[in-house]
Protein backbone atom coordinates (compact mmCIF):
# COMPACT_ATOMS: atom_id res chain seq x y z
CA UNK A 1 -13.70 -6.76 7.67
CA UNK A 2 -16.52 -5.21 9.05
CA UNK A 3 -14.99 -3.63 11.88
CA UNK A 4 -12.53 -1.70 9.64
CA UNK A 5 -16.12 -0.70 7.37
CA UNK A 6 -17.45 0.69 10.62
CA UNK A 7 -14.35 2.75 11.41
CA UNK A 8 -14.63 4.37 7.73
CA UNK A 9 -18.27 5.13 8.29
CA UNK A 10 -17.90 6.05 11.98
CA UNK A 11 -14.43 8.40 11.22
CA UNK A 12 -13.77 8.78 8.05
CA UNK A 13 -13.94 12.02 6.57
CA UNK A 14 -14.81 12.81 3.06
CA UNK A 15 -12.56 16.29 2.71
CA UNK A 16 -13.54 16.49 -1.53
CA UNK A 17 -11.41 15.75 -4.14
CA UNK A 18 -11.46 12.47 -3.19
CA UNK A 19 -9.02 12.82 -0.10
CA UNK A 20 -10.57 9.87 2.67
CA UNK A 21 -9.37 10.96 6.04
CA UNK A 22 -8.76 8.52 8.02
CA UNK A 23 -6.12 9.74 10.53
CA UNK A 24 -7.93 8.48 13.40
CA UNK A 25 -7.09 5.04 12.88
CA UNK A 26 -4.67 4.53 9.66
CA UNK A 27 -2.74 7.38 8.87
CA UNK A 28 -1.83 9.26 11.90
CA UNK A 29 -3.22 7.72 14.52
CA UNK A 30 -2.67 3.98 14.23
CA UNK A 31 -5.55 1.80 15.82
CA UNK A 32 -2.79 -1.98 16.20
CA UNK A 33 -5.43 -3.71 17.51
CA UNK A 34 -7.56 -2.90 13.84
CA UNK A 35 -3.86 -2.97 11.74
CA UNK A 36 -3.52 -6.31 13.33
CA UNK A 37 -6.64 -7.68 11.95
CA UNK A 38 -6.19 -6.03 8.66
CA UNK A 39 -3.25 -7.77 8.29
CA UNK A 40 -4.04 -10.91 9.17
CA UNK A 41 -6.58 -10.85 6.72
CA UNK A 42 -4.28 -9.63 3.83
CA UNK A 43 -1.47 -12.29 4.90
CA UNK A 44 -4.55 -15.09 4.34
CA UNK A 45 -5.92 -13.64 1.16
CA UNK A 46 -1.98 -13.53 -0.24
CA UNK A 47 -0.90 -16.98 1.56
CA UNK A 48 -0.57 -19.03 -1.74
CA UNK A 49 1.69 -16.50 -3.72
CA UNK A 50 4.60 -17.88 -1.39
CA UNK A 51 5.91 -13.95 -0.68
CA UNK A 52 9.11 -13.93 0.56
CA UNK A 53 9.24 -9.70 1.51
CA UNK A 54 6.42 -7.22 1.55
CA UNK A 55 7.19 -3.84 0.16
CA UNK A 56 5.33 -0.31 0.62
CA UNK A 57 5.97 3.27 0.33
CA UNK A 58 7.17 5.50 3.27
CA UNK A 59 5.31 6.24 5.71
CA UNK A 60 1.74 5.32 5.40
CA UNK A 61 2.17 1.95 4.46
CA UNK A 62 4.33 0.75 7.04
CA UNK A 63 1.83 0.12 9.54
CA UNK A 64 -0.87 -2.38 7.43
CA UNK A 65 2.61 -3.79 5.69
CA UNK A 66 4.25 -4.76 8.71
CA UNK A 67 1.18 -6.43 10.56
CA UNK A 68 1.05 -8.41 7.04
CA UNK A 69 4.62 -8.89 7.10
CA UNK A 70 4.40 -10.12 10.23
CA UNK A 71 1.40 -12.64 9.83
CA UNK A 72 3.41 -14.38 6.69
CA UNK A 73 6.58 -14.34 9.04
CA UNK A 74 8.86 -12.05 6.16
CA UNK A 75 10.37 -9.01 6.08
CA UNK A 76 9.29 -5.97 5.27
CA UNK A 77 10.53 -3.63 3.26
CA UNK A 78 9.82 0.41 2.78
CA UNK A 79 10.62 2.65 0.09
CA UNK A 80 11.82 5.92 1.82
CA UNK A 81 11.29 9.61 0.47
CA UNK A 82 14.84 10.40 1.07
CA UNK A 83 18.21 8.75 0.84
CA UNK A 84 19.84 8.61 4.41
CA UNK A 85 23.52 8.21 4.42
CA UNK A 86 23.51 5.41 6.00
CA UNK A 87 22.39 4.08 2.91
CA UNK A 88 24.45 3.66 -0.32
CA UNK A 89 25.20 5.80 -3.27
CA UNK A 90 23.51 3.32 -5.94
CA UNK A 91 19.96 3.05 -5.07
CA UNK A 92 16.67 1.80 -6.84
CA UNK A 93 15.15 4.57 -7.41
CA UNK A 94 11.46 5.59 -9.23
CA UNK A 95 9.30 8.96 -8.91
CA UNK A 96 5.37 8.75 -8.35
CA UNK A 97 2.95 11.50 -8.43
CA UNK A 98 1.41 11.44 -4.63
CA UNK A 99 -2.51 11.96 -4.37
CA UNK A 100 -2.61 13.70 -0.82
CA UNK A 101 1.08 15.64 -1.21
CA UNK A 102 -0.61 16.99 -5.23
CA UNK A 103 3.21 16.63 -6.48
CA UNK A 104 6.04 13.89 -7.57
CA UNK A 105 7.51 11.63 -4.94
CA UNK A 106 10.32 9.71 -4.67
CA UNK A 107 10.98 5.93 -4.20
CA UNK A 108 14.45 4.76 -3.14
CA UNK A 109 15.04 1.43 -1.57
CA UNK A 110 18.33 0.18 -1.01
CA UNK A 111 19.26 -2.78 -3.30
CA UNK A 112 20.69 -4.81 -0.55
CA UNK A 113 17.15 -5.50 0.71
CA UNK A 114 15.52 -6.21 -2.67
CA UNK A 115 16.95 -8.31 -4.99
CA UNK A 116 16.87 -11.25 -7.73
CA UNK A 117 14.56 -14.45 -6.64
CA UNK A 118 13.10 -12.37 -4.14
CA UNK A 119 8.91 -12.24 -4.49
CA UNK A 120 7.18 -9.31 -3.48
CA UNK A 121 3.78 -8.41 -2.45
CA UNK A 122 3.34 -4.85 -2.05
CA UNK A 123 0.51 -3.64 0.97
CA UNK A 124 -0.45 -0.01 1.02
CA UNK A 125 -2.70 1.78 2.84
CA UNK A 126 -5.16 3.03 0.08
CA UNK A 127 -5.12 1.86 -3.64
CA UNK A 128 -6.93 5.14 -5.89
CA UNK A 129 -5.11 6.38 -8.92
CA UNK A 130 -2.37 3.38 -8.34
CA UNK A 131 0.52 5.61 -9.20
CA UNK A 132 2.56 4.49 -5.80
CA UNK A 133 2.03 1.23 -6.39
CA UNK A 134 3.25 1.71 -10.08
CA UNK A 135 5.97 3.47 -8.77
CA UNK A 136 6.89 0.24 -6.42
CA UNK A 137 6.43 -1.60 -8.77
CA UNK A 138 9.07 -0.65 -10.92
CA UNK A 139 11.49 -0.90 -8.53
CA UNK A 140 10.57 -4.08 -7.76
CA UNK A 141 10.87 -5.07 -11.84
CA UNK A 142 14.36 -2.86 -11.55
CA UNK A 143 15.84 -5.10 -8.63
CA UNK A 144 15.26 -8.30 -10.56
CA UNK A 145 12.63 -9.32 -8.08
CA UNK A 146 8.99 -10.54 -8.72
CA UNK A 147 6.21 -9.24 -7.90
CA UNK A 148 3.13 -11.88 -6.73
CA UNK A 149 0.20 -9.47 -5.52
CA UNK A 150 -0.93 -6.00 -4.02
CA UNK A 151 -3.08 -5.96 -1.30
CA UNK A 152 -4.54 -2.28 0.26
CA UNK A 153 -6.85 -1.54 3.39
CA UNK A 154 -8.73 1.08 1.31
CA UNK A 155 -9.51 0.96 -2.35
CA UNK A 156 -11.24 4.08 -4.04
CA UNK A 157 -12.40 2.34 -6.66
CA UNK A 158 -13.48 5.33 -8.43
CA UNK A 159 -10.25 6.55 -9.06
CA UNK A 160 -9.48 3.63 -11.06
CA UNK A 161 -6.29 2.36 -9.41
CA UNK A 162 -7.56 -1.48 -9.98
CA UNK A 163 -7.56 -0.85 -13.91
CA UNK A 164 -3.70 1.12 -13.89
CA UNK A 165 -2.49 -2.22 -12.05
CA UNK A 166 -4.35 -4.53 -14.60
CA UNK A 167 -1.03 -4.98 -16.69
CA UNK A 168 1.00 -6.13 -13.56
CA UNK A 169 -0.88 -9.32 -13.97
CA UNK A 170 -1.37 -10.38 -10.31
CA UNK A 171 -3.88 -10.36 -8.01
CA UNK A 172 -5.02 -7.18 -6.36
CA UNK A 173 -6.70 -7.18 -3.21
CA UNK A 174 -8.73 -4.79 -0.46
CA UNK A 175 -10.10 -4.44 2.33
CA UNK A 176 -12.61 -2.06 1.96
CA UNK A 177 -13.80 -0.80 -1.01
CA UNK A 178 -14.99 2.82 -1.32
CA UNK A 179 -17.64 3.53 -4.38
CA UNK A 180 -18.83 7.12 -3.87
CA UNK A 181 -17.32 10.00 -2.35
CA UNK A 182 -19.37 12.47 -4.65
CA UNK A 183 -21.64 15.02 -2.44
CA UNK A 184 -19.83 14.69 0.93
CA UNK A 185 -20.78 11.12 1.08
CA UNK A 186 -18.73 8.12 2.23
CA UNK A 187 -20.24 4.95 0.39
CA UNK A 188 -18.88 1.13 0.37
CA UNK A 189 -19.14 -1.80 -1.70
């Protein structure tokens, strides 16, 4: 993935406190031809876990999950913030503390998109303290469903996300991996 490496170094932002900006290309601004590769590349690292929907958290997520989605031709699935009425009263529903927001989230998927025999592999945009992915997770655990693997575009490795997912007991996977952001510096693996 070294074109998404060169985007970090090229883009990225190092705003302290370990907040990566990279708006440019994966969190406001979405770059498809880049999200396209990225998740072609996930969909091959995850091709033997035999997913049958990819779940991620509202709204960063959607992008990298979808083009992964899309390259393992199954669904994909998005926990929202809010319930919408179009969706019913008895939800799964989990709360995770968000990095960027500095305060609890919630996760609420609608059960009639997750359920029993399905297997999940959750995509994210950036795996750091791994509380979102935790927090998916769960619901994935709630709905009866298994989970088979967690891929993310950006891993901030120092933040030690990789060892809060080490009891889920599947692989974990990224794209990039960032090692430093101490100083104003952006450093990779």
């Amino acid at each position: 993935m070294n074109t998404l490496h060169q985007r970090i170094m090229d883009e990225g932002r190092n705003l302290g406190r370990g907040i990566l900006k990279v708006d440019s290309f994966l969190n406001h601004q979405v770059d498809p031809q880049l999200i396209d590769q990225c998740g072609r590349e996930l969909a091959r690292r995850f091709e033997r876990v035999e997913a049958t929907k990819v779940l991620t958290a509202e709204i960063s997520g959607i992008a990298p999950a979808v083009a992964t989605a899309f390259h393992m031709s199954v669904p994909v699935v998005y926990a929202r913030r809010t319930r919408p009425v179009t969706m019913p009263e008895e939800v799964l529903l989990t709360v995770a503390p968000s990095h960027t927001r500095g305060l609890p989230v919630e996760l609420i998927i609608s059960p009639e998109f997750l359920g029993r025999n399905e297997r999940v592999l959750v995509i994210d945009d950036f795996l750091a303290t791994g509380q979102t992915i935790l927090g998916l997770a769960r619901l994935v655990n709630t709905a009866g469903a298994t989970l088979v693997g967690v891929g993310a575009v950006i891993e901030k490795i120092f933040e030690g996300g990789r060892t809060a997912l080490a009891s889920l007991n599947v692989p974990v996977e990224s794209l990039a991996i960032v090692t430093d952001m101490s100083d104003g510096k952006i450093v990779l693996a």
